[in-house]
C-alpha atoms as a PDB file:
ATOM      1  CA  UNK A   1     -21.506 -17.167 -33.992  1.00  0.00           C
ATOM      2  CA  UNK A   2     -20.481 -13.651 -34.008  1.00  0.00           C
ATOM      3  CA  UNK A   3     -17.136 -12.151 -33.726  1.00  0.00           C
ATOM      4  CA  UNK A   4     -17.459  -7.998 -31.914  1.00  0.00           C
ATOM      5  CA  UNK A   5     -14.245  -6.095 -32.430  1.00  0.00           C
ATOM      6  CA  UNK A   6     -13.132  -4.075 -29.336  1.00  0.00           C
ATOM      7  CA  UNK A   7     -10.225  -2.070 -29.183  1.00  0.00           C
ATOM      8  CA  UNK A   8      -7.549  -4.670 -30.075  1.00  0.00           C
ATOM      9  CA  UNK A   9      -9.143  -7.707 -29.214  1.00  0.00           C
ATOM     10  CA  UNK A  10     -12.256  -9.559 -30.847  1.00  0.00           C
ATOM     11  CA  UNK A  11     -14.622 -11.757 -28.785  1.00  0.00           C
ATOM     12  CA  UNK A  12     -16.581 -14.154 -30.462  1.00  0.00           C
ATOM     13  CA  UNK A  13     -20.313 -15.139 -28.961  1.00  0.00           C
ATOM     14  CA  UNK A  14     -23.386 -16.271 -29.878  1.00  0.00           C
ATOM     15  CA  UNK A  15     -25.964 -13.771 -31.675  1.00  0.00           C
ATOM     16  CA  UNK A  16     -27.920 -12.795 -29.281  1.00  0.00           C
ATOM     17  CA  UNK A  17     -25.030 -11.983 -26.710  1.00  0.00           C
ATOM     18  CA  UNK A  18     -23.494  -9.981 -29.314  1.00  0.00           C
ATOM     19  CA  UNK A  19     -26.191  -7.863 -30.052  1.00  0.00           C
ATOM     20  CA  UNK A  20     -27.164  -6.810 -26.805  1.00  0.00           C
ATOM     21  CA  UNK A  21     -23.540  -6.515 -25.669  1.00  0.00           C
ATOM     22  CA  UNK A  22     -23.390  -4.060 -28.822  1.00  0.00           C
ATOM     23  CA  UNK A  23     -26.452  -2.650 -27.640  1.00  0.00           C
ATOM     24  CA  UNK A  24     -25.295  -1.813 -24.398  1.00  0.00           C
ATOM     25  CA  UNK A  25     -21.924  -0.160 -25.403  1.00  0.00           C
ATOM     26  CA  UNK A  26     -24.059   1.413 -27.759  1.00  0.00           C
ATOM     27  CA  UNK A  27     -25.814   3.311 -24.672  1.00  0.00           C
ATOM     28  CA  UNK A  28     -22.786   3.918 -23.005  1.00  0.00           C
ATOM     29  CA  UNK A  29     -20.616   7.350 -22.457  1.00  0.00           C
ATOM     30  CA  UNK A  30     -16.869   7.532 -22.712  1.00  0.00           C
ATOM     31  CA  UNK A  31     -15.030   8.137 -19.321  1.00  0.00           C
ATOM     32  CA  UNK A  32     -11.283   9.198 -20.337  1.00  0.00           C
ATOM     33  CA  UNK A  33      -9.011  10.315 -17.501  1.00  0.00           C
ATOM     34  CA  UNK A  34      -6.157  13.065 -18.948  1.00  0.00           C
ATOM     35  CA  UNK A  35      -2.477  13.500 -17.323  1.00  0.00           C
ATOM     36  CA  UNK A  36      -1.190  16.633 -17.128  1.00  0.00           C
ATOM     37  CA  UNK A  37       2.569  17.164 -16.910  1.00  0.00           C
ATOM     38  CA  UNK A  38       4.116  19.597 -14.003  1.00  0.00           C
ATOM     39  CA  UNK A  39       5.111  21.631 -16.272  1.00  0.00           C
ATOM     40  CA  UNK A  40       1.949  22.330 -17.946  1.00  0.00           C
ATOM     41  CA  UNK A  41      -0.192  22.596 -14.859  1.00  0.00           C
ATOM     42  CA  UNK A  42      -0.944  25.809 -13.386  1.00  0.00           C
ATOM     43  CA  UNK A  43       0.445  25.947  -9.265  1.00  0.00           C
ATOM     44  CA  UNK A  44      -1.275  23.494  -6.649  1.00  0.00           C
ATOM     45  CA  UNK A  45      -3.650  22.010 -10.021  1.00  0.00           C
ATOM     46  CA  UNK A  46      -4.214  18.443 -10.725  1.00  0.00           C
ATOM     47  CA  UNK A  47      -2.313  16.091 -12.003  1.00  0.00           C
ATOM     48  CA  UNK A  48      -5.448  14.742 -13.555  1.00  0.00           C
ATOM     49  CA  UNK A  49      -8.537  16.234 -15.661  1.00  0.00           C
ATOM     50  CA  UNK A  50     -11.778  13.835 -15.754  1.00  0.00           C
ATOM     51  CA  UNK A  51     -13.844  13.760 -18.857  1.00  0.00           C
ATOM     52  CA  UNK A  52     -17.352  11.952 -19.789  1.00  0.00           C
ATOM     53  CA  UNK A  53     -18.692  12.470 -23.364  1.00  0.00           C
ATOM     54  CA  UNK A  54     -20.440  10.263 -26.015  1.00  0.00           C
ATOM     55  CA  UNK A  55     -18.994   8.076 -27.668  1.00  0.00           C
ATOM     56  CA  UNK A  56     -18.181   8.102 -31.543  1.00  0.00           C
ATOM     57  CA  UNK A  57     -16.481   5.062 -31.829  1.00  0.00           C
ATOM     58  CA  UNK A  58     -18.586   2.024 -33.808  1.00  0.00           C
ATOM     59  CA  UNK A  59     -18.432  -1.085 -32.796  1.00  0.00           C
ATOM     60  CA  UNK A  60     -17.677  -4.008 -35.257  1.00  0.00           C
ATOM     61  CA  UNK A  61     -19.705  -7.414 -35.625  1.00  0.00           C
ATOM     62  CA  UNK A  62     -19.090 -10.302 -38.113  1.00  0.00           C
ATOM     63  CA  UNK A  63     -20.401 -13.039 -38.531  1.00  0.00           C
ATOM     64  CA  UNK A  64     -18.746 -16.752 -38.577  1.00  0.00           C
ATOM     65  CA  UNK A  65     -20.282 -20.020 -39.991  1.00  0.00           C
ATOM     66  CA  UNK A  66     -20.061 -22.757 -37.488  1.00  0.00           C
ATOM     67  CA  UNK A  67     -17.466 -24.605 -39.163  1.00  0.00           C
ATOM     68  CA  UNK A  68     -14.733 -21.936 -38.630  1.00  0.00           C
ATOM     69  CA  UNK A  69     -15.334 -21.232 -35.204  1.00  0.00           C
ATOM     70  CA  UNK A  70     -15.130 -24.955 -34.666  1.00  0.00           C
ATOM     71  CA  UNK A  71     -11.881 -25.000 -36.972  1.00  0.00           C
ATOM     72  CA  UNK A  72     -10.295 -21.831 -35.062  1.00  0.00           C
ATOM     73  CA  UNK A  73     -11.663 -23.358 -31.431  1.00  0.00           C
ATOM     74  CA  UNK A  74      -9.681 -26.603 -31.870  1.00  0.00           C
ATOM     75  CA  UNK A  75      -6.605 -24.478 -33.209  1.00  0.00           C
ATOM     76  CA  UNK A  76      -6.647 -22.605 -29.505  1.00  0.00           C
ATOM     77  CA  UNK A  77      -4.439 -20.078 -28.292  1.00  0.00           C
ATOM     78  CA  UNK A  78      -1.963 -18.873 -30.921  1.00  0.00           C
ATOM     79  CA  UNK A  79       1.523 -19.567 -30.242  1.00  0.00           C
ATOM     80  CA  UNK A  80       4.159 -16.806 -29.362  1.00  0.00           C
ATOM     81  CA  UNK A  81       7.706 -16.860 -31.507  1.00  0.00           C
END
């Protein structure tokens, strides 16, 4: 199994899932939407700007022997205190 990092969450998956999954974030552009306060906005603009661009971000993979994933799959969902 392999665990991919994104953002603040990691997904774990079989091998081949991760790598094209990888592969197709890879591939993909950034789309990033940008508020702009009142007061910094000339008269009548947008409260929005709209921005695609590449990506630089890299994208994490590690992998986990069988054992652990079984270990940390019958541990479940961690409990909140």
């Amino acid at each position: 199994m392999v665990v991919v990092e994104l953002g603040y969450q990691s997904y774990v998956m079989p091998t081949k899932d991760a790598i094209v999954l990888v592969d197709i974030l890879t591939n993909a552009e950034v789309y990033e939407q940008k508020y702009i306060s009142k007061e910094d906005r000339p008269i009548g603009g947008s409260e929005y700007t709209y921005h695609v661009y590449e990506s630089e971000r890299q994208h994490n993979m590690k992998v986990i022997s069988d054992s652990l994933y079984r270990m940390a799959k019958l541990a479940g969902k961690p409990t909140k205190e």
